[in-house]
N, C-alpha and C. Protein backbone atom coordinates (compact mmCIF):
# COMPACT_ATOMS: atom_id res chain seq x y z
N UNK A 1 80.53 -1.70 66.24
CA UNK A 1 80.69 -1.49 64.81
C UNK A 1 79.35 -1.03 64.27
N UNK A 2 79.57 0.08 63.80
CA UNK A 2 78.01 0.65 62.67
C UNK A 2 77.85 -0.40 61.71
N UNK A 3 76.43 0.00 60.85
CA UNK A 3 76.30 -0.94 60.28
C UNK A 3 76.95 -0.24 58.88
N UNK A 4 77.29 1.21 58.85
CA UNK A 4 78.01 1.42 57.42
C UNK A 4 79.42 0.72 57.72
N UNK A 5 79.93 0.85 58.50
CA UNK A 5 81.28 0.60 58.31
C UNK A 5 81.08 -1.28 57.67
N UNK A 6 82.56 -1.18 56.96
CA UNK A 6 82.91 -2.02 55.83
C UNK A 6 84.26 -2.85 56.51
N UNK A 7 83.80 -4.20 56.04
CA UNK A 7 85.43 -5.26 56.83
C UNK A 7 85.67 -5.69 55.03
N UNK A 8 87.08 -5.43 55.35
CA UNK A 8 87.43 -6.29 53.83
C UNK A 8 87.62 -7.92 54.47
N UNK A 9 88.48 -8.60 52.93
CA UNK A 9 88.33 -10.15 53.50
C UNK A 9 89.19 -10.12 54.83
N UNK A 10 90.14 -9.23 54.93
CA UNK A 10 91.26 -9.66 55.61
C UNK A 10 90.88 -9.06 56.95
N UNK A 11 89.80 -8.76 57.32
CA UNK A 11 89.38 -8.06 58.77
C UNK A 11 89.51 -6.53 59.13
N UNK A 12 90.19 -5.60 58.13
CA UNK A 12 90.15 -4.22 57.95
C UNK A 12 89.04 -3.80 58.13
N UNK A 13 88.56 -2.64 58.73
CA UNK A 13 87.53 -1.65 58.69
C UNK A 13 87.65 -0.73 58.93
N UNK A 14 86.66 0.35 58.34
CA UNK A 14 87.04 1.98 58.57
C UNK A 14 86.07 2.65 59.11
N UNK A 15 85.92 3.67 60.01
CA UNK A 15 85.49 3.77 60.58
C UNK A 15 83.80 4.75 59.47
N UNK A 16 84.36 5.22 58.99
CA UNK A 16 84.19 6.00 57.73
C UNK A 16 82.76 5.16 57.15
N UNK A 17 82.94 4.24 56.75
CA UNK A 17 82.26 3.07 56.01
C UNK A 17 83.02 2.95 54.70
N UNK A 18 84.31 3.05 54.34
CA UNK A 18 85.12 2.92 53.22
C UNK A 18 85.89 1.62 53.56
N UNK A 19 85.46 0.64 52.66
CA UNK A 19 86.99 -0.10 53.11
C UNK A 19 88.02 -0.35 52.41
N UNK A 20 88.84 -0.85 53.57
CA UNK A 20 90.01 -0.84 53.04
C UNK A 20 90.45 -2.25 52.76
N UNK A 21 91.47 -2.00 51.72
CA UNK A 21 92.30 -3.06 50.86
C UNK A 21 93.37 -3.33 51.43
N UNK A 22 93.75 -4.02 51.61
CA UNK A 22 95.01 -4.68 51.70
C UNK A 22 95.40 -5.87 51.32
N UNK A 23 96.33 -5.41 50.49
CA UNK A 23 96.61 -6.81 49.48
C UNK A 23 97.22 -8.46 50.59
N UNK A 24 96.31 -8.83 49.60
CA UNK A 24 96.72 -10.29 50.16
C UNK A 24 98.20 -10.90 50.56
N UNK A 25 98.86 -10.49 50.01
CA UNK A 25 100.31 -10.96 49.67
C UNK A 25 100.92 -10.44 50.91
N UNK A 26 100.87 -8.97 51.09
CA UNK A 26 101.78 -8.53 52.40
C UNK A 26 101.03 -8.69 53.86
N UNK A 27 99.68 -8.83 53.62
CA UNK A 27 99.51 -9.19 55.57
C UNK A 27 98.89 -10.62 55.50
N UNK A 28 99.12 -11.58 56.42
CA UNK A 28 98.67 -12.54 56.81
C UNK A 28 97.91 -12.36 57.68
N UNK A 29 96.69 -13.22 57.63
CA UNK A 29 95.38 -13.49 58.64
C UNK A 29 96.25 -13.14 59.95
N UNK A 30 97.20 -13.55 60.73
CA UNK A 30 97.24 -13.54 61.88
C UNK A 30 97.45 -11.48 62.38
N UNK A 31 98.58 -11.76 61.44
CA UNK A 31 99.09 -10.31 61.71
C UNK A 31 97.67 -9.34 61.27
N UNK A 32 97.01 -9.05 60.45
CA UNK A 32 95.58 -8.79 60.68
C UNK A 32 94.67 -8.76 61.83
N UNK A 33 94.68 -9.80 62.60
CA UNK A 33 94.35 -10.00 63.68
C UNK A 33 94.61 -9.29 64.70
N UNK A 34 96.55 -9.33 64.74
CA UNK A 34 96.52 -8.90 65.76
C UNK A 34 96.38 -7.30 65.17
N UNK A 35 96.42 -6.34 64.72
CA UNK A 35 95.84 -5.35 64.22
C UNK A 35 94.69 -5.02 65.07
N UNK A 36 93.65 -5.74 64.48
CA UNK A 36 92.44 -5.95 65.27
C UNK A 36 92.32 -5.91 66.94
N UNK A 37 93.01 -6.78 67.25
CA UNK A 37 93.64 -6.65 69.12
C UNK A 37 93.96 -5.79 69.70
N UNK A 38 95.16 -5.36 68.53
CA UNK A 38 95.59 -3.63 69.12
C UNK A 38 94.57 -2.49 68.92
N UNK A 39 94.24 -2.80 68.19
CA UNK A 39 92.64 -1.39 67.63
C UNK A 39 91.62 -1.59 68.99
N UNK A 40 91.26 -3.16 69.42
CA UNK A 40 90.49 -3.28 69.91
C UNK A 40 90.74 -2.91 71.50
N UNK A 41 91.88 -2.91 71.78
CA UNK A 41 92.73 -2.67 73.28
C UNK A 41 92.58 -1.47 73.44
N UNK A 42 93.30 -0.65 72.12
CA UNK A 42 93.18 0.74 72.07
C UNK A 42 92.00 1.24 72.61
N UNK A 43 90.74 0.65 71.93
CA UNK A 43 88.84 1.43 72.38
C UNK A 43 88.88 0.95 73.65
N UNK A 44 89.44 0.05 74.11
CA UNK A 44 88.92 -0.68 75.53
C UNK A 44 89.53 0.47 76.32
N UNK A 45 90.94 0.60 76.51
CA UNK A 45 91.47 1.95 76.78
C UNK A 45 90.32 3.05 76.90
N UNK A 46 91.11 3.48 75.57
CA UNK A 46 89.87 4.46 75.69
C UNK A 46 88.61 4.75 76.42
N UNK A 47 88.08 3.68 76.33
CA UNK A 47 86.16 3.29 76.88
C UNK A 47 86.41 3.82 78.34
N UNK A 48 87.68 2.83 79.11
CA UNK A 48 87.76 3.04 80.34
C UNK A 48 88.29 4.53 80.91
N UNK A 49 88.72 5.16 80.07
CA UNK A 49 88.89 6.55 80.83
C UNK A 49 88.15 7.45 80.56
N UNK A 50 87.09 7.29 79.09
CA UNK A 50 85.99 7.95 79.33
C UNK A 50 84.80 7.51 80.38
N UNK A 51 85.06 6.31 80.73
CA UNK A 51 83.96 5.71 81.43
C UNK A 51 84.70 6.12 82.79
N UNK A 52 85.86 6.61 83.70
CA UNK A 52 86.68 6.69 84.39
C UNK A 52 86.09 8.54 84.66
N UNK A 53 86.55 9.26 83.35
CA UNK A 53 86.19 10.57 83.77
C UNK A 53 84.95 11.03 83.87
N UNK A 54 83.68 10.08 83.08
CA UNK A 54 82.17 10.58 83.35
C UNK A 54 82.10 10.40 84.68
N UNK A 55 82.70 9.34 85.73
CA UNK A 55 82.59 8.51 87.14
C UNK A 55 82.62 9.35 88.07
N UNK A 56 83.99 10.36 87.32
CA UNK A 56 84.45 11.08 88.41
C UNK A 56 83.57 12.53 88.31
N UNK A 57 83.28 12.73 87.26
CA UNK A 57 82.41 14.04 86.89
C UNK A 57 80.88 13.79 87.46
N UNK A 58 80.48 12.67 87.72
CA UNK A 58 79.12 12.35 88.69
C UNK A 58 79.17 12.26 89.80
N UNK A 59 80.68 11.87 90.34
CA UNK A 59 80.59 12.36 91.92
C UNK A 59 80.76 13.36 92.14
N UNK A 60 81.79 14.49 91.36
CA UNK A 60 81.59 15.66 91.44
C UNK A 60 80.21 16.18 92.11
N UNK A 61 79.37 15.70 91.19
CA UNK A 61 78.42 17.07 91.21
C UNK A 61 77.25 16.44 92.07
N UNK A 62 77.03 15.06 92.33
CA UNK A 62 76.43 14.49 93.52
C UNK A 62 77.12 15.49 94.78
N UNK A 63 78.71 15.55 94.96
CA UNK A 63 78.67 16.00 96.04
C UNK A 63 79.27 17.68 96.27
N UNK A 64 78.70 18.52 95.09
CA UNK A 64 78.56 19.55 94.72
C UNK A 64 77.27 20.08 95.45
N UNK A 65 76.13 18.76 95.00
CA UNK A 65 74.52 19.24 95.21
C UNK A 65 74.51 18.62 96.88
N UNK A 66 75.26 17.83 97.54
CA UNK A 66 74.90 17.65 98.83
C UNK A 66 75.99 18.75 99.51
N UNK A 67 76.72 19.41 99.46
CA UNK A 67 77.30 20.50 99.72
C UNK A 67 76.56 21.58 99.71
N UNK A 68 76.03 22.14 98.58
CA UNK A 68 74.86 22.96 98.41
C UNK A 68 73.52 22.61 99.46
N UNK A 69 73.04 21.62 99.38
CA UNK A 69 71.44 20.99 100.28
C UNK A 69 72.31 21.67 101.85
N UNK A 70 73.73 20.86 102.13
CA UNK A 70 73.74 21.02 103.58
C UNK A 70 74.37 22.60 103.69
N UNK A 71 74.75 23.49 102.77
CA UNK A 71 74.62 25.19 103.31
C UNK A 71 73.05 25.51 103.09
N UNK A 72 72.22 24.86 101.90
CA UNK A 72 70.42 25.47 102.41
C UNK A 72 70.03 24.95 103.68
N UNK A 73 70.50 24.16 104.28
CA UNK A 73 69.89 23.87 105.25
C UNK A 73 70.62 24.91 106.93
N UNK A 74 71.56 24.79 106.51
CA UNK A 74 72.51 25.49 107.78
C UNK A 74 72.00 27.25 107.34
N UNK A 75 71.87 27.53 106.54
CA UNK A 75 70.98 29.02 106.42
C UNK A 75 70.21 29.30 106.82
N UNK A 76 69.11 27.86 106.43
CA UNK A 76 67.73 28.15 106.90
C UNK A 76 67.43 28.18 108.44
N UNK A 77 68.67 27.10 109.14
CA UNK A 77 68.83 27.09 110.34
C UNK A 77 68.83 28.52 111.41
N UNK A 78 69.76 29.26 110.41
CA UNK A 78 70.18 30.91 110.87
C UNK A 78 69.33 31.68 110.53
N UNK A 79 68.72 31.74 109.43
CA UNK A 79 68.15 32.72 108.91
C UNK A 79 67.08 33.07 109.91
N UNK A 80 66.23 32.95 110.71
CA UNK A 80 65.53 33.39 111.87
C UNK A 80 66.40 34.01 113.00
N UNK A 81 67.52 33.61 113.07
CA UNK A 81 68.47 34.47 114.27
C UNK A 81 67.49 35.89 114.54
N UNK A 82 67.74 36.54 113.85
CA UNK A 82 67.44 37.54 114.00
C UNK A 82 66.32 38.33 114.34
N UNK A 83 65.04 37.15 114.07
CA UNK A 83 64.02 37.48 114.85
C UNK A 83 63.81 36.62 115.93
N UNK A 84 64.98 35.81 115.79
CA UNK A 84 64.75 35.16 117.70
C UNK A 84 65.83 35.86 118.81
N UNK A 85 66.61 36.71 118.43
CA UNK A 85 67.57 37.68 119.12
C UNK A 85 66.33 39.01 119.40
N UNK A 86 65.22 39.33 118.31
CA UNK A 86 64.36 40.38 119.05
C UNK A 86 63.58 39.08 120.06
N UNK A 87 63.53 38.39 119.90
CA UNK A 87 62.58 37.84 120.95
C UNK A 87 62.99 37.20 122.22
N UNK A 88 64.16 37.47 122.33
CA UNK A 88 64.87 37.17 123.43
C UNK A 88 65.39 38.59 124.56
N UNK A 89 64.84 39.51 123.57
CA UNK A 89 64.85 40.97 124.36
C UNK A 89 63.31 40.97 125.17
N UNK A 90 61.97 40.25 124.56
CA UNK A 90 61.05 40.06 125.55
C UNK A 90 61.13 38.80 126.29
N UNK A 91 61.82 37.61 126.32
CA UNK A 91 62.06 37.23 127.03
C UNK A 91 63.20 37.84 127.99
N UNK A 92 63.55 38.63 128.25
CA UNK A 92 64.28 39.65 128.93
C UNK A 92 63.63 40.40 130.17
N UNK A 93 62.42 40.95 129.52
CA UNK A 93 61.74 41.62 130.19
C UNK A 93 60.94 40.54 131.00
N UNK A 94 60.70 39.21 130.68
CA UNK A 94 60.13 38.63 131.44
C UNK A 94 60.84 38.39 132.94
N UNK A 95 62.06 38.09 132.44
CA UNK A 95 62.62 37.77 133.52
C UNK A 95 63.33 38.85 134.23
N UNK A 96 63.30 39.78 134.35
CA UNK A 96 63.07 41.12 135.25
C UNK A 96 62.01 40.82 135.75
N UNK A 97 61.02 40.81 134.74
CA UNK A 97 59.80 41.21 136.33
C UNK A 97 59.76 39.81 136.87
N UNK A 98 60.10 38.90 136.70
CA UNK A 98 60.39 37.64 137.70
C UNK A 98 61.41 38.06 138.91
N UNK A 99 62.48 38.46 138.33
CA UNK A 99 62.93 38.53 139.35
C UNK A 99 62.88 39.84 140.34
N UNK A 100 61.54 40.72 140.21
CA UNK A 100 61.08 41.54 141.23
C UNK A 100 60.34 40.61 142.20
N UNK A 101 60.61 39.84 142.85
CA UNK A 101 59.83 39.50 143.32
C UNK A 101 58.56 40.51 144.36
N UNK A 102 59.01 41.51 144.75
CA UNK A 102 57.62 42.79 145.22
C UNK A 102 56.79 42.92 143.93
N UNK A 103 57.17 43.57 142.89
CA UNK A 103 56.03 43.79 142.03
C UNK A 103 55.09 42.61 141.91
N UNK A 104 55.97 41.71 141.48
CA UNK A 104 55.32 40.59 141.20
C UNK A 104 54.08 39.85 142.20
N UNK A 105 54.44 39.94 142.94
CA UNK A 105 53.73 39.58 144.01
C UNK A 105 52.33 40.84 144.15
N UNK A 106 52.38 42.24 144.06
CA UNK A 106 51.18 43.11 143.95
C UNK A 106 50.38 42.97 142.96
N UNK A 107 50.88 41.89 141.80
CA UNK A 107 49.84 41.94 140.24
C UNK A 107 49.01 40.53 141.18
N UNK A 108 47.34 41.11 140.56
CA UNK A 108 46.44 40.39 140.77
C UNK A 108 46.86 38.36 140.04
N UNK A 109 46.30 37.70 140.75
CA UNK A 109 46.79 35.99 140.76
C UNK A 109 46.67 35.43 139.56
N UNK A 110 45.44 36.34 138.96
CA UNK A 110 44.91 35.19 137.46
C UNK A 110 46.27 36.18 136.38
N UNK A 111 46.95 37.16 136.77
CA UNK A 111 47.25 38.52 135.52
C UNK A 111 48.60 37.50 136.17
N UNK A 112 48.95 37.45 137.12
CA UNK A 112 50.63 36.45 137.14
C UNK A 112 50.58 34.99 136.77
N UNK A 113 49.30 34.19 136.73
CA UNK A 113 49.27 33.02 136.28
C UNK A 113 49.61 32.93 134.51
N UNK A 114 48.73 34.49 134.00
CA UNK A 114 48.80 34.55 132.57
C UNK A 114 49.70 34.99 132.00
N UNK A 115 50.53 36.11 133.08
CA UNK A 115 52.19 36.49 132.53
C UNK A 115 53.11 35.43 132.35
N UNK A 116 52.89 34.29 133.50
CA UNK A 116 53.53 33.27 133.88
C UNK A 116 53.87 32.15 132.23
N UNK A 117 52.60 31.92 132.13
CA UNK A 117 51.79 31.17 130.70
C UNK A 117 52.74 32.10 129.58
N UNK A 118 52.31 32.88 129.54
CA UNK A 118 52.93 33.47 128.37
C UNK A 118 54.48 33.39 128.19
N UNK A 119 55.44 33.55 129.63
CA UNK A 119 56.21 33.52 129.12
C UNK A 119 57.04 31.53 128.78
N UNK A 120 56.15 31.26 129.66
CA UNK A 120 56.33 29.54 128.88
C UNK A 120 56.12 29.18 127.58
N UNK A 121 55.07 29.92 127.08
CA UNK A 121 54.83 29.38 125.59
C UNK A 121 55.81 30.10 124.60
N UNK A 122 56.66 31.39 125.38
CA UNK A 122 58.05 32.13 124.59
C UNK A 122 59.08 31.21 125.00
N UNK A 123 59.14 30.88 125.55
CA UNK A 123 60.23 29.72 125.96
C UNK A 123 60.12 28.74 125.25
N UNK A 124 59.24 28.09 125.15
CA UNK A 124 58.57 26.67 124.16
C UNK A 124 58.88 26.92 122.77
N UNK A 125 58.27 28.24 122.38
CA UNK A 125 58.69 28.73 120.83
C UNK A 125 60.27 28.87 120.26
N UNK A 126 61.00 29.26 121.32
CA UNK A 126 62.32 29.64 121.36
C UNK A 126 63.20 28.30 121.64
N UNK A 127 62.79 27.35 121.95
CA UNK A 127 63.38 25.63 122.70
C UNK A 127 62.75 24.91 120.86
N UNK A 128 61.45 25.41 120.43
CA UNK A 128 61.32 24.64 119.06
C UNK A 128 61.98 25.40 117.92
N UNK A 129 62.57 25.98 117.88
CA UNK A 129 63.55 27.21 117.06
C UNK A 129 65.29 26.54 117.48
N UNK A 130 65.25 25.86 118.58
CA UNK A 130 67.10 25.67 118.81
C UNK A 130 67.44 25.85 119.57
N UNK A 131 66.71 27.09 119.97
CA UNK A 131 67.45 28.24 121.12
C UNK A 131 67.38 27.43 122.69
N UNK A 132 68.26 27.87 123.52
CA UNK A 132 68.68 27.05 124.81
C UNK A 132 69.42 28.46 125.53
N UNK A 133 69.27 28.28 126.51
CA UNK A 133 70.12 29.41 127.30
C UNK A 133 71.47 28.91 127.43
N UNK A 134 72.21 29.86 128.30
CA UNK A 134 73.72 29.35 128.65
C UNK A 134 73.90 29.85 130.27
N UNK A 135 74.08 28.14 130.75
CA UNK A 135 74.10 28.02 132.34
C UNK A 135 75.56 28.65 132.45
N UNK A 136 75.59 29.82 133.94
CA UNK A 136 76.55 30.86 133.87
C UNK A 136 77.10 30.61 135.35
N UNK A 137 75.71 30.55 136.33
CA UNK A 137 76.56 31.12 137.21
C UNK A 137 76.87 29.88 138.24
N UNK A 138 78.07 30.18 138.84
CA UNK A 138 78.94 29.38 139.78
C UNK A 138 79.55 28.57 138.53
N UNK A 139 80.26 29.16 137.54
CA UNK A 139 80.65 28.34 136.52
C UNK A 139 82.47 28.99 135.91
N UNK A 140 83.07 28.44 135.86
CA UNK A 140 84.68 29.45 135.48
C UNK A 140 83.76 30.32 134.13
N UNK A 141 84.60 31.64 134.28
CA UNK A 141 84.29 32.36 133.28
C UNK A 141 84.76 31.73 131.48
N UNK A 142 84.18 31.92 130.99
CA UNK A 142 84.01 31.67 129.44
C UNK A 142 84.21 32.81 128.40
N UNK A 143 85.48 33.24 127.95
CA UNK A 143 85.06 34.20 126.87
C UNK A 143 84.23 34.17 126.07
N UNK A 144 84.08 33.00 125.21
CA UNK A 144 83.22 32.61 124.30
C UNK A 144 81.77 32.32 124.42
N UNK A 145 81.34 32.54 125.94
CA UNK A 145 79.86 31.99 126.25
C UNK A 145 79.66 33.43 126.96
N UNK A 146 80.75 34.42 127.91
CA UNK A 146 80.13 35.25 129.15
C UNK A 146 80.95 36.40 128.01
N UNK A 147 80.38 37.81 128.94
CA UNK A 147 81.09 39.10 128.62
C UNK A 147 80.88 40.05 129.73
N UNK A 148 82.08 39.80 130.31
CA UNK A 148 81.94 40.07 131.98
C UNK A 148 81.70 41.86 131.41
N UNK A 149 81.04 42.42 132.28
CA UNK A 149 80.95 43.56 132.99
C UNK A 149 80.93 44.22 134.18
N UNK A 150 81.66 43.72 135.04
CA UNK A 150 82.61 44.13 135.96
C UNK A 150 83.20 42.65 136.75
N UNK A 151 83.17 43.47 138.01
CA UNK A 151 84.11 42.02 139.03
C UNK A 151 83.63 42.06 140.44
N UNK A 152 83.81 41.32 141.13
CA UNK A 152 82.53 41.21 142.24
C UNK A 152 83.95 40.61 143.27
N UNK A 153 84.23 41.28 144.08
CA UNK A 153 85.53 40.79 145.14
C UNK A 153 85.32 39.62 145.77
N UNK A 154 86.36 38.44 145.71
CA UNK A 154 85.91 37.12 146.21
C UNK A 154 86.34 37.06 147.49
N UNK A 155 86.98 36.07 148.94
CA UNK A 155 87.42 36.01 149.89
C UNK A 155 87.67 34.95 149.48
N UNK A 156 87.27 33.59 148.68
CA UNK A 156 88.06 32.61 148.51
C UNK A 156 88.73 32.47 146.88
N UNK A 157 89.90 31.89 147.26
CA UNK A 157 90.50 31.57 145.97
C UNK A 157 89.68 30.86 144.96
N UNK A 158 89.23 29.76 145.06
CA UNK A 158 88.45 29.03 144.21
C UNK A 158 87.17 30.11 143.50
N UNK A 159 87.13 30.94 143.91
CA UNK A 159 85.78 31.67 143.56
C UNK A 159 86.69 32.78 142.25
N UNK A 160 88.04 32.68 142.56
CA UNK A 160 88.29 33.73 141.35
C UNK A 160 88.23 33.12 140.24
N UNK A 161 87.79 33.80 139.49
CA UNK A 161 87.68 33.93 137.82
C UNK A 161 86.15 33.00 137.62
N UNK A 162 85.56 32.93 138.61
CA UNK A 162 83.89 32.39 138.75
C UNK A 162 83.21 33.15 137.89
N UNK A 163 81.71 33.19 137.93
CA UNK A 163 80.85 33.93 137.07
C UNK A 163 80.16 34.16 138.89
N UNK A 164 80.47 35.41 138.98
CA UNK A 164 79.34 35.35 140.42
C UNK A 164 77.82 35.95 139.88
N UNK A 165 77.82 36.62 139.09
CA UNK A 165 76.32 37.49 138.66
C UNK A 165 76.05 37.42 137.52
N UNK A 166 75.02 36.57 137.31
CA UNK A 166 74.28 37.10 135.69
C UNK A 166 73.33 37.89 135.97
N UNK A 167 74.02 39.14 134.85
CA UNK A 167 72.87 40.32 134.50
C UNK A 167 72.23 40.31 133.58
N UNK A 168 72.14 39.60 132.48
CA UNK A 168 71.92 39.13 131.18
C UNK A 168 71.73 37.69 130.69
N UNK A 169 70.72 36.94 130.35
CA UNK A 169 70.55 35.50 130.24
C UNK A 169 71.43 35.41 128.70
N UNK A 170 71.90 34.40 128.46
CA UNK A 170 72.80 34.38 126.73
C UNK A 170 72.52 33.30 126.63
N UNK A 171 72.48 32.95 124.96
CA UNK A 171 71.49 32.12 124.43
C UNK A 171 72.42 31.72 123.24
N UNK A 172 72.29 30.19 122.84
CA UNK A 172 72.89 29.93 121.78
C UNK A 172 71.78 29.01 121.06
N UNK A 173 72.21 29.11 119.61
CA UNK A 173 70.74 28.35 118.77
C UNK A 173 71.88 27.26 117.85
N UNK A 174 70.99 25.94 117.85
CA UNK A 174 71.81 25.12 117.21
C UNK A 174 73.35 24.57 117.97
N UNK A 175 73.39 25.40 118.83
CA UNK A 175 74.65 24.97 119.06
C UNK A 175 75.46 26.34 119.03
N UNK A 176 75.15 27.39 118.35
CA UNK A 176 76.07 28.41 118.10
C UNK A 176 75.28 29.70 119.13
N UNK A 177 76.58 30.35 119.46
CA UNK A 177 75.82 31.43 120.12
C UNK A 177 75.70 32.54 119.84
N UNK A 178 74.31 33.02 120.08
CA UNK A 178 73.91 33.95 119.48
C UNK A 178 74.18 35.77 120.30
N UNK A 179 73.94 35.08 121.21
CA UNK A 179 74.09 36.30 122.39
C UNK A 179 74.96 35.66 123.65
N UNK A 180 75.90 36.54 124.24
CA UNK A 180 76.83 35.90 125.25
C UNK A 180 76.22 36.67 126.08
N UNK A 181 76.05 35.96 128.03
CA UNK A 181 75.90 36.09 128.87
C UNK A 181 76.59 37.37 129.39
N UNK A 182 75.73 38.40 130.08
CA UNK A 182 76.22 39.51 130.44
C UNK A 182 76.56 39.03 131.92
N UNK A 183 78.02 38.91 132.63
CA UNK A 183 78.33 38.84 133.68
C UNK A 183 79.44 39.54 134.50
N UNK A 184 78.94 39.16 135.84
CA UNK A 184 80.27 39.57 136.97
C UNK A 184 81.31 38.32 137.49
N UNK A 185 82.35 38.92 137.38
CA UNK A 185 83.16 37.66 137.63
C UNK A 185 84.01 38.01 139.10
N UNK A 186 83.90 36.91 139.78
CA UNK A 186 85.01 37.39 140.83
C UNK A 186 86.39 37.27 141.10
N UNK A 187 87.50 37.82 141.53
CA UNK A 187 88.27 38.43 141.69
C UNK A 187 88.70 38.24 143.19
N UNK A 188 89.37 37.66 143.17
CA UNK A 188 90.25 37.29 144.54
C UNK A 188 91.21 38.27 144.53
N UNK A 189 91.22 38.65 145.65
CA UNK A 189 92.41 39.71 146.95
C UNK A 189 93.27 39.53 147.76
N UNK A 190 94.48 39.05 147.56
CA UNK A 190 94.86 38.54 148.67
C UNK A 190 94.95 39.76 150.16
């Protein structure tokens, strides 16, 4: 109750600050009262479904803003893809000349110790970024992980639909993949 608003004798008030009359004769204290009860039930009402819809309008937007935080964060997660997909083209080249083993072997000891180094600390950079390779071979083929490029003839059954050759290392970050494994799959004959 404001302090303008006005109670006559009989417990009336307006919201206004006018009060009101009501003659003595037609309402009795009780019935007044209950007046009062019902007015007062009415705000309680009321109170509770405004107090009901602010409730629901604050979880709203609590979980509006943690919806929002967890796509900034899953962006920020991605948003480097793309310079860790170029950097997985020099980790590429590393592992070619690894697996020459002749060349490799003609570069002077300290120039393969330091190629060696280097490409560990691209690996290290690429492992603190997310990135993980994808184990391929002697494994059933995977659409979703391999992308065969050709077929490699098996002699045993169990070996068909294998991954016999990775030509291509594939890499997934976070969990998602970024690049699929370039492979050969084999192919049983009867």
């Amino acid at each position: 109750m404001n302090d303008g608003d006005k109670i006559s004798k009989n417990g009336e008030f307006s919201d206004e600050g006018e009060e009101i009359t009501v003659e003595e004769e037609t309402v009795s204290p009780m019935e007044a009262l209950k007046k009062i009860k019902g007015k007062l039930m009415a705000c309680e009402k009321d109170k509770m479904e405004y107090l009901s819809g602010w409730q629901r309008a604050k979880a709203d937007m609590v979980n509006a803003r943690r919806e929002m935080d967890d796509e900034k964060a899953r962006l920020a997660k991605f948003s480097e893809k793309s310079l860790v997909v170029e950097f997985l083209e020099l980790a590429d080249s590393f592992d070619r000349l690894f697996k020459n083993k002749e060349s490799l072997e003609k570069i002077d000891k300290n120039w393969r110790q330091g190629i060696e180094n280097l490409r560990s600390q691209l690996v290290g950079i690429l492992k603190t970024r997310g990135v993980e390779g994808i184990e391929c071979s002697g494994k059933k083929f995977d659409p979703k992980e391999h992308e065969s490029i050709g077929e490699v003839d098996v002699d045993e059954k169990e070996k068909d639909g294998i991954v016999m050759e990775e030509m291509r290392s594939g890499y997934k970050m976070h969990g998602v993949i970024i690049r699929p494994s370039l492979v050969r799959v084999g192919k049983f004959k009867e």
